[in-house]
C-alpha atoms as a PDB file:
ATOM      1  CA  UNK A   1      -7.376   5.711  20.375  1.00  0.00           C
ATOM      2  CA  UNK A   2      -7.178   1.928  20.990  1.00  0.00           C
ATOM      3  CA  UNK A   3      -5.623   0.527  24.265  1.00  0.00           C
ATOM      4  CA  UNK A   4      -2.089  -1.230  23.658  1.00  0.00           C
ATOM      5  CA  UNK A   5      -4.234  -4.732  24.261  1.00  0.00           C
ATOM      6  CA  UNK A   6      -6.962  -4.160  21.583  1.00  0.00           C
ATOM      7  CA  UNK A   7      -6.988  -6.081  18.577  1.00  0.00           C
ATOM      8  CA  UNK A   8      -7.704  -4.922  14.909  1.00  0.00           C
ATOM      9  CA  UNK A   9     -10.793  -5.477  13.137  1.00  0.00           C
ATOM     10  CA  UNK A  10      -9.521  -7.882  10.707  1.00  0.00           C
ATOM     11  CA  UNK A  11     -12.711  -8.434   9.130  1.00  0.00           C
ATOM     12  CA  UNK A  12     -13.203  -4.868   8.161  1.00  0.00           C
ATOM     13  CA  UNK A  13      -9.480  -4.681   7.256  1.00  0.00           C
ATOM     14  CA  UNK A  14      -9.645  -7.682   5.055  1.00  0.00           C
ATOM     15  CA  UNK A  15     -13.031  -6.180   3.578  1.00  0.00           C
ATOM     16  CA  UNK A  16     -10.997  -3.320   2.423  1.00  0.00           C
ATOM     17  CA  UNK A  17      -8.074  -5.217   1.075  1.00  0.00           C
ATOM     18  CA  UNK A  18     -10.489  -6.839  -1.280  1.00  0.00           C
ATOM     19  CA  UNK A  19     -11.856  -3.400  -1.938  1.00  0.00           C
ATOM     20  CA  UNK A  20      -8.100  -2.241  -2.941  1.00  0.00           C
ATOM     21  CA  UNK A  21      -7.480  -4.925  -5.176  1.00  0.00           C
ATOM     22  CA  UNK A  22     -10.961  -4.856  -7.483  1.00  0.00           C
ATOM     23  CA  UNK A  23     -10.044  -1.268  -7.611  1.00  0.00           C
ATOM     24  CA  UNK A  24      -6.257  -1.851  -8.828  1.00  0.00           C
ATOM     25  CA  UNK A  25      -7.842  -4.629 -11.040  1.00  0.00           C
ATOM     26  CA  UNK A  26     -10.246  -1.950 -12.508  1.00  0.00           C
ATOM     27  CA  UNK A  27      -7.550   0.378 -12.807  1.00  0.00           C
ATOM     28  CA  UNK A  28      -6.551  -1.875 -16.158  1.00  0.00           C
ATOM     29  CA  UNK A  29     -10.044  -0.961 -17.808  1.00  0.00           C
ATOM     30  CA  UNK A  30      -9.573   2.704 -17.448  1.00  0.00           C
ATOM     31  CA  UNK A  31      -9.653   5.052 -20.445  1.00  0.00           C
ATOM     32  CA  UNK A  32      -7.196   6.854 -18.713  1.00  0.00           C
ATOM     33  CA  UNK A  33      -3.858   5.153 -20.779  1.00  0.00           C
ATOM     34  CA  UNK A  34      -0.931   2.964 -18.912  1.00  0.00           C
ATOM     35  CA  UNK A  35       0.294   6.185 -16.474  1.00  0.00           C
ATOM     36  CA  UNK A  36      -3.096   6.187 -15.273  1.00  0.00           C
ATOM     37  CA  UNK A  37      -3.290   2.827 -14.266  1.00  0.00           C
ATOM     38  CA  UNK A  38      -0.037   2.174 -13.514  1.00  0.00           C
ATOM     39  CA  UNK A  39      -0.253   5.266 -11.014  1.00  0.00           C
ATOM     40  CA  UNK A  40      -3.519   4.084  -9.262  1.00  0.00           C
ATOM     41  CA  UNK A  41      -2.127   0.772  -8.816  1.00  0.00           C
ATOM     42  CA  UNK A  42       0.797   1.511  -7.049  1.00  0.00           C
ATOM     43  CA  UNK A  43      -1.045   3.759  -5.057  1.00  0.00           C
ATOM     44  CA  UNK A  44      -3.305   1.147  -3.928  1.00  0.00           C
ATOM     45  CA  UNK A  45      -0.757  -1.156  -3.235  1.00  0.00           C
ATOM     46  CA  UNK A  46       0.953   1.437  -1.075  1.00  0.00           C
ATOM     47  CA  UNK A  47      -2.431   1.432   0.977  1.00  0.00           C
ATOM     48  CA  UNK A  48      -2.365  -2.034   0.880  1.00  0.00           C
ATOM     49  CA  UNK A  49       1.002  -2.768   2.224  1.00  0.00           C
ATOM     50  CA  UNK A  50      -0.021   0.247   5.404  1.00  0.00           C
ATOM     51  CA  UNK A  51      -3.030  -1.441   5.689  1.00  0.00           C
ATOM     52  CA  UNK A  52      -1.509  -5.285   6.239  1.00  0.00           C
ATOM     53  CA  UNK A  53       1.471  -3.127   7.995  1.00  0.00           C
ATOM     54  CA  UNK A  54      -0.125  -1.454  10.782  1.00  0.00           C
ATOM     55  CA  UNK A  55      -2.773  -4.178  11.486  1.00  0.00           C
ATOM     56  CA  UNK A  56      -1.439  -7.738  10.479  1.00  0.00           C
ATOM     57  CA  UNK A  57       1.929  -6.713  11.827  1.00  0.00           C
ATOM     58  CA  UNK A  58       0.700  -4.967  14.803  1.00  0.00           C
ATOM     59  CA  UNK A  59       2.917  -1.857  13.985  1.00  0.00           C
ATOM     60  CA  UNK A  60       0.303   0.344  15.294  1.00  0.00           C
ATOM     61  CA  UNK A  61       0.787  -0.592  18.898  1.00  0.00           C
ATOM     62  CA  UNK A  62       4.249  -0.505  18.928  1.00  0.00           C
ATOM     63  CA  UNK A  63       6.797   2.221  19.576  1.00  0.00           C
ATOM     64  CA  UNK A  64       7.602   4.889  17.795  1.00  0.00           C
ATOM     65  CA  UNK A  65      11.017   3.233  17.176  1.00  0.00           C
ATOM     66  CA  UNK A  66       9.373   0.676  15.081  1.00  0.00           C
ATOM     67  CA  UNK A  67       8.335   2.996  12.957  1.00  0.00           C
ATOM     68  CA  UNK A  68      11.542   4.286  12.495  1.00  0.00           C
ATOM     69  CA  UNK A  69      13.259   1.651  11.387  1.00  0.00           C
ATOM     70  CA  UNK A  70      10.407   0.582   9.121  1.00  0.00           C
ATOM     71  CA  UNK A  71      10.233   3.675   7.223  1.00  0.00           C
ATOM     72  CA  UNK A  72      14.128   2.811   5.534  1.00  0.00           C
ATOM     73  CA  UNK A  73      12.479   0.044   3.648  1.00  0.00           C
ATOM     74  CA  UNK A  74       9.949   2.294   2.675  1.00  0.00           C
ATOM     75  CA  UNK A  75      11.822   4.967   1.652  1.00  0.00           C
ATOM     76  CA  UNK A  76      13.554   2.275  -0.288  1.00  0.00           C
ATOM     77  CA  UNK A  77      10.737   0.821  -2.091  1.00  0.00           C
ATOM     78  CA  UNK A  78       9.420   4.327  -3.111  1.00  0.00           C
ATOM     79  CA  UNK A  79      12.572   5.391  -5.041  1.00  0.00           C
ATOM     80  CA  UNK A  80      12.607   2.242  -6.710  1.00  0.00           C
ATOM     81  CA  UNK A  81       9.062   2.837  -7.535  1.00  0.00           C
ATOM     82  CA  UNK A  82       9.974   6.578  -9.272  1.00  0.00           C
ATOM     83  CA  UNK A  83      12.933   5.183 -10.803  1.00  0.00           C
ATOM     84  CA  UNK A  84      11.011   2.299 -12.281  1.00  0.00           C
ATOM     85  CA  UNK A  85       8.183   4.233 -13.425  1.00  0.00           C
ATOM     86  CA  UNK A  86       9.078   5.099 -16.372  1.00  0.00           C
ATOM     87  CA  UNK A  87      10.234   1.598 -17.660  1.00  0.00           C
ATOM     88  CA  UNK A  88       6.830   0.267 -16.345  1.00  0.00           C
ATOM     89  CA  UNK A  89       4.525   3.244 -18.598  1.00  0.00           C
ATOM     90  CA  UNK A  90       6.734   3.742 -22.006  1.00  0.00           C
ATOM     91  CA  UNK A  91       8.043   0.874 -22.586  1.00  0.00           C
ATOM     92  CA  UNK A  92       7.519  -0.505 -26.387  1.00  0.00           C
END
């Protein structure tokens, strides 16, 4: 585990970043239909957002409070994401 001074590898993190997005990108050209994509997509983005979380934002080296009172937003974002879902995949 990293000391409270070390720094992220934000070379490696912004290498996978990139990664994430060609791969939500790509998710578009899947013969897997709209609820495939759509699915993969947000999931990427929630790995994105962790990702630019815990290392741009320096939430890893913080206190477990932090985390805390991060995960509200969260939660908030992810039942906006189910109840949006469906609008996003069947809509005409």
């Amino acid at each position: 585990m990293a000391s409270h001074g070390a720094r992220p590898n934000y070379v490696a993190v912004w290498r996978w970043l990139v990664v994430l997005m060609g791969v939500g990108l790509a998710a578009s050209f899947l013969p897997g239909g709209r609820a495939l994509a759509a699915t993969l997509i947000f999931a990427t983005a929630a790995v994105k957002a962790t990702l630019v979380a815990l290392n741009y934002m320096h939430l890893k080296f913080e206190p477990r409070l932090i985390y805390a009172i991060a995960i509200v937003p969260v939660l908030f974002v992810l039942g906006l994401m189910v109840a949006l879902f469906p609008d996003f995949v069947f809509h005409r």
